[in-house]
Each structure stands twice: as structure tokens, then as C-alpha cells.
N, C-alpha and C. Protein backbone atom coordinates (compact mmCIF):
# COMPACT_ATOMS: atom_id res chain seq x y z
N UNK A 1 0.85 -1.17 0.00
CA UNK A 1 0.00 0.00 0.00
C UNK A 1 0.89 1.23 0.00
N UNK A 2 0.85 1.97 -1.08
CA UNK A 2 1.63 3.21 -0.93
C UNK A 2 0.82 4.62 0.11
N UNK A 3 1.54 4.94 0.89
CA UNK A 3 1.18 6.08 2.09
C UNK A 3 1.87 6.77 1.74
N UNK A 4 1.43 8.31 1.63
CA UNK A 4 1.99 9.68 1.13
C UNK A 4 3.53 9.38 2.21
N UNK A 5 4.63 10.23 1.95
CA UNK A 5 5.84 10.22 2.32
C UNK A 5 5.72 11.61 2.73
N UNK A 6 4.81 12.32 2.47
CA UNK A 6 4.53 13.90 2.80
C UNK A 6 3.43 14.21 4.11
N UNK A 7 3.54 15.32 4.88
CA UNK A 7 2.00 15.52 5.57
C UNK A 7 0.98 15.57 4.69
N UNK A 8 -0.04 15.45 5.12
CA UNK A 8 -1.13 15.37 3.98
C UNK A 8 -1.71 16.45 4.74
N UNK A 9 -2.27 17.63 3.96
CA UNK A 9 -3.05 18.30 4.37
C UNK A 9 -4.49 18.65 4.56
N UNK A 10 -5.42 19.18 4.93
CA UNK A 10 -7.04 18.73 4.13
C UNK A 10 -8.20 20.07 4.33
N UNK A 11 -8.30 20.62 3.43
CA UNK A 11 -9.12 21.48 3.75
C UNK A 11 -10.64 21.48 4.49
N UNK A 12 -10.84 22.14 5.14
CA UNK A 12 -12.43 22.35 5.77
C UNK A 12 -13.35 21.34 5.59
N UNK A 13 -13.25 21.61 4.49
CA UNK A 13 -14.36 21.15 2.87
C UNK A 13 -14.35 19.75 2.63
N UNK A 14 -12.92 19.67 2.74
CA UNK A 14 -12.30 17.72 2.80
C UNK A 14 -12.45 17.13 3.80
N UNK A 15 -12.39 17.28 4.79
CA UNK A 15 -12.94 17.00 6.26
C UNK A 15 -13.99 17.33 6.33
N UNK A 16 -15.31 18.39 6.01
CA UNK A 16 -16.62 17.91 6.27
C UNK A 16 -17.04 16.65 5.59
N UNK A 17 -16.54 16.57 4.22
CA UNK A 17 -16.97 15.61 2.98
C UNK A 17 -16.52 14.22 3.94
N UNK A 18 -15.68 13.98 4.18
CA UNK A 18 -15.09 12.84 4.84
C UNK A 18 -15.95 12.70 6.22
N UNK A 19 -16.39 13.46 7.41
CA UNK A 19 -17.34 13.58 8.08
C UNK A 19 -18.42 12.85 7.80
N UNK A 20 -18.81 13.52 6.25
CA UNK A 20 -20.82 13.38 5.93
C UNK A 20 -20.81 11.56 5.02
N UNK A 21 -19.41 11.44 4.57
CA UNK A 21 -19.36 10.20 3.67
C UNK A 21 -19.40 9.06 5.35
N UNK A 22 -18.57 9.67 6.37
CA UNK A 22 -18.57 8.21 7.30
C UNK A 22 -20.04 8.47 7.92
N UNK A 23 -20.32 9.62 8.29
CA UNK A 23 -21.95 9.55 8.64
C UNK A 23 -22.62 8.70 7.80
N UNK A 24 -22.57 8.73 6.64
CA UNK A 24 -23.34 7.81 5.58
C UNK A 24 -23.64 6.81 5.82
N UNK A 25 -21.94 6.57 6.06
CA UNK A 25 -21.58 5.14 6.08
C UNK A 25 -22.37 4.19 7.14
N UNK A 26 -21.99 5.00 7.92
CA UNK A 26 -22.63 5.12 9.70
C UNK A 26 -23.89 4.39 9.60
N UNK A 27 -24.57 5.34 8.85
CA UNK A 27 -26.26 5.05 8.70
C UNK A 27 -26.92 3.99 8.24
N UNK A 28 -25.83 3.97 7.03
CA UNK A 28 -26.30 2.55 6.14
C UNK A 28 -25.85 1.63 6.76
N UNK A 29 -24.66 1.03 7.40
CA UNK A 29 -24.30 -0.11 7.98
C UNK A 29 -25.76 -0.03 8.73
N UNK A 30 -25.68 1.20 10.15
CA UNK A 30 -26.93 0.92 11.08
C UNK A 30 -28.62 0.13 10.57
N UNK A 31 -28.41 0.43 9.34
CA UNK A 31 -29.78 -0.02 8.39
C UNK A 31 -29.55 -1.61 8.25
N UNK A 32 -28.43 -2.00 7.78
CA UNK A 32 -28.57 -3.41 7.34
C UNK A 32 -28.47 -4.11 8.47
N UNK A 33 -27.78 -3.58 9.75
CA UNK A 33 -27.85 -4.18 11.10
C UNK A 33 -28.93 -4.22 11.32
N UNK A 34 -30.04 -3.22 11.30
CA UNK A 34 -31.56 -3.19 11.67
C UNK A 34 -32.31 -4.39 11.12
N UNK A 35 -31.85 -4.72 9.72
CA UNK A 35 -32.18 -5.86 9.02
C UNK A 35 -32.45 -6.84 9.74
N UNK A 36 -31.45 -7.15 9.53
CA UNK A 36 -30.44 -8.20 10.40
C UNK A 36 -31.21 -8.64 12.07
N UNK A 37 -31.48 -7.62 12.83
CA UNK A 37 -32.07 -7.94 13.45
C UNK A 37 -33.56 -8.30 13.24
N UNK A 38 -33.79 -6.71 12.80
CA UNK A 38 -35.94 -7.48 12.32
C UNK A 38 -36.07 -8.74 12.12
N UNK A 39 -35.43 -9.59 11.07
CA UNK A 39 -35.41 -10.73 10.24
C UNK A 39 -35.22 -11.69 11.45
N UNK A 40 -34.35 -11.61 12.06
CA UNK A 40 -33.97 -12.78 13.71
C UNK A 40 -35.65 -12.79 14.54
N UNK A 41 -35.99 -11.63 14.50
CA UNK A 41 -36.84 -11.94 15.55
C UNK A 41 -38.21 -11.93 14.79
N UNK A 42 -38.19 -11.83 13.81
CA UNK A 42 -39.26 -12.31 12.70
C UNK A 42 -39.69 -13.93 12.48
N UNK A 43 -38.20 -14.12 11.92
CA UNK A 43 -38.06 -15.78 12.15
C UNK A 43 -38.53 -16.26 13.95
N UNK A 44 -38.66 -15.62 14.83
CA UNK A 44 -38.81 -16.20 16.04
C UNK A 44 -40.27 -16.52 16.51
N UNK A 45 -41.09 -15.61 16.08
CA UNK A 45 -42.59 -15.25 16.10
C UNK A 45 -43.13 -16.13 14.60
N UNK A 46 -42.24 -16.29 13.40
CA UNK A 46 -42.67 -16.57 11.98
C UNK A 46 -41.89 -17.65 11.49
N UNK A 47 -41.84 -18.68 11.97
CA UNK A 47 -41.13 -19.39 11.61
C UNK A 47 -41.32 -19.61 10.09
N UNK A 48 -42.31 -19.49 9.83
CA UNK A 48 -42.85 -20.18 8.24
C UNK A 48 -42.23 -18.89 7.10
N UNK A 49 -41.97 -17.90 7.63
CA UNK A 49 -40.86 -16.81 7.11
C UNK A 49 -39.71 -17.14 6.52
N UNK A 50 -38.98 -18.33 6.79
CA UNK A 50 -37.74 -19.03 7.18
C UNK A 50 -36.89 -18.74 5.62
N UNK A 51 -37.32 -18.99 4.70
CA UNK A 51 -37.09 -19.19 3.71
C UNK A 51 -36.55 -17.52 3.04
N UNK A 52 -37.78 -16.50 3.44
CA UNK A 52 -37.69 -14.90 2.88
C UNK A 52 -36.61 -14.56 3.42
N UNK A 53 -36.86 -14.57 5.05
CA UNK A 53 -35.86 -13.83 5.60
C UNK A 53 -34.29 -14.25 5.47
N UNK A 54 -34.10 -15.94 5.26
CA UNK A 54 -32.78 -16.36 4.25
C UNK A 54 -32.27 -15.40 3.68
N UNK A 55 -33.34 -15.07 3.00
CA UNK A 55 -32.87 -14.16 1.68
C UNK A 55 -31.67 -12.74 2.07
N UNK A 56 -33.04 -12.10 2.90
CA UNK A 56 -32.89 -11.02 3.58
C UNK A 56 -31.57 -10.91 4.07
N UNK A 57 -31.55 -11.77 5.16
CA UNK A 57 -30.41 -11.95 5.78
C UNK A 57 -28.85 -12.17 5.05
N UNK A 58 -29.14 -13.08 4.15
CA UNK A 58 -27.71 -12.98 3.01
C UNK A 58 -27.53 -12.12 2.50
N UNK A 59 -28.52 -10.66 2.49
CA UNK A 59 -27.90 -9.70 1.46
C UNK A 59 -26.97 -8.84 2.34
N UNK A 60 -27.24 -9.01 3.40
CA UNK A 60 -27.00 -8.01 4.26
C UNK A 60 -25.21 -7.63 4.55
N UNK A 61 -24.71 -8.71 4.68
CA UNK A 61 -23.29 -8.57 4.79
C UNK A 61 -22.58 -8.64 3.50
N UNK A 62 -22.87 -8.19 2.44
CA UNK A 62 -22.35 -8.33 1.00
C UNK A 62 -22.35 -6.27 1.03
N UNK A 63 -24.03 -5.82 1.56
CA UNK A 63 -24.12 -4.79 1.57
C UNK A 63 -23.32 -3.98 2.62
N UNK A 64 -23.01 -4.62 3.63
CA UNK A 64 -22.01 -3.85 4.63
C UNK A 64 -20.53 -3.33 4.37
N UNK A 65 -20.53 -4.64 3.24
CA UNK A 65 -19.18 -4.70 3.06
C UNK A 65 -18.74 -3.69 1.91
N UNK A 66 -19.97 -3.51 1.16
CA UNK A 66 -19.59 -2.32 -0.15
C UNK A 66 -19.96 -0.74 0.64
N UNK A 67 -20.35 -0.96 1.59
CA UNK A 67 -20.00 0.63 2.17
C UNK A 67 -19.25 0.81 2.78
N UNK A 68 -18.82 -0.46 3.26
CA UNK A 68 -17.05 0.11 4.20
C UNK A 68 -16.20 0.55 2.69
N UNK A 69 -16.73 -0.07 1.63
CA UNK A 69 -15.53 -0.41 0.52
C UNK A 69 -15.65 0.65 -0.05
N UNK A 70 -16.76 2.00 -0.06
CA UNK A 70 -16.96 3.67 -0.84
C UNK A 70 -16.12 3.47 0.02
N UNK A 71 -16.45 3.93 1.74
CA UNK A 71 -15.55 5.04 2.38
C UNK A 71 -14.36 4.31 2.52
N UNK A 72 -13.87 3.70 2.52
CA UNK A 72 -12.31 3.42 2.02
C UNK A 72 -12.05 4.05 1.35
N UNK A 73 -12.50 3.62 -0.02
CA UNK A 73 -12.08 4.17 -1.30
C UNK A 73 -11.87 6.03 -1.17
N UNK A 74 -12.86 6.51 -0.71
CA UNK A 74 -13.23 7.91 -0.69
C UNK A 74 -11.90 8.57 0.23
N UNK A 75 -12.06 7.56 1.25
CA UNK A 75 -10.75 8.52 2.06
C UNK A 75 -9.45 7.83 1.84
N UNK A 76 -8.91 6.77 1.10
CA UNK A 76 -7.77 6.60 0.39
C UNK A 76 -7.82 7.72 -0.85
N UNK A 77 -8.49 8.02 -1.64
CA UNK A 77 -8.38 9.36 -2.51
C UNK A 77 -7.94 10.45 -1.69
N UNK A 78 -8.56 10.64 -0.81
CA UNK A 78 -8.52 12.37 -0.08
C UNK A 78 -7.11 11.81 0.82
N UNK A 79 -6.44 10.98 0.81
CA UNK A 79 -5.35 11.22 1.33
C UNK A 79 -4.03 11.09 0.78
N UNK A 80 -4.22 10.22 -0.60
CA UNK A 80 -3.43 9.87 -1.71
C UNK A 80 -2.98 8.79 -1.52
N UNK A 81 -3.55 7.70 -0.99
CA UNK A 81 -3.56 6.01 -0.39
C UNK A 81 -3.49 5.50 -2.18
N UNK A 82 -2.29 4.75 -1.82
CA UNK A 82 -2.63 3.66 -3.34
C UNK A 82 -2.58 2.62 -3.24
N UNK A 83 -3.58 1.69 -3.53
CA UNK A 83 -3.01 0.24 -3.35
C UNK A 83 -1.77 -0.34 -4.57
N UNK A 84 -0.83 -0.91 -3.95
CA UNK A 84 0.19 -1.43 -4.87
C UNK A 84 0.10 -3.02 -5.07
């Protein structure tokens, strides 16, 4: 992984953006966790659910994982991160 050899500096502007992108981030993970749970205790009361909430439930950590994978991406740009 190449890491700047320099300070990196960041304007206002780059640091709110980086702020509002992990808030995002924040939110949406908190959403598919919400999933994640509804679906557990759905299946508990619904068993005959079993099959939907499968579903449900598998999407969920595919989706967690592509929003850690923006704000990576977003703040490896704003800092000049390269993968080698």
C-alpha cells in the first residue's frame, strides 16, 4: 500500500466531505444491522418466514461490506492512499 511520504493536508471542505461520507456510512451499515435484526426476531414469532428472511439476511453482509468499501475508497483518494 503506498502512504503519502509527505504531511497530507485537508481542507475544511475535505474534512466535512469525509465527516458526511462516514456519517453515511454510519447510517447505512446501522440499516442493514436493523435488518439483520428485524429478520432474527421475525423468524422467532414466523417461523414459516424461514425461507424470505434467508434471503434477507444474506444480502446483508455483501451490503455492509460495499460501504465500508466507498468510504475506504473515498478517504484513500482524499489522502493519496494507493493500493500497490
Amino acid at each position: 500500500m503506498g502512504i503519502p511520504s509527505n504531511a497530507v493536508t485537508l481542507t475544511p471542505e475535505q474534512v466535512a466531505e469525509l465527516n458526511r461520507n462516514l456519517s453515511r456510512m454510519r447510517h447505512d451499515i446501522n440499516n442493514h444491522l436493523s435488518l439483520i435484526i428485524a429478520a432474527a426476531e421475525l423468524l422467532r414469532f414466523k417461523p414459516e418466514m424461514r425461507e424470505k428472511m434467508a434471503v434477507t439476511l444474506s444480502e446483508q453482509a455483501p451490503r455492509i461490506t460495499s460501504e465500508i468499501t466507498k468510504f475506504s475508497a473515498e478517504f484513500e483518494k482524499t489522502f493519496g492512499i494507493t493500493r500497490e
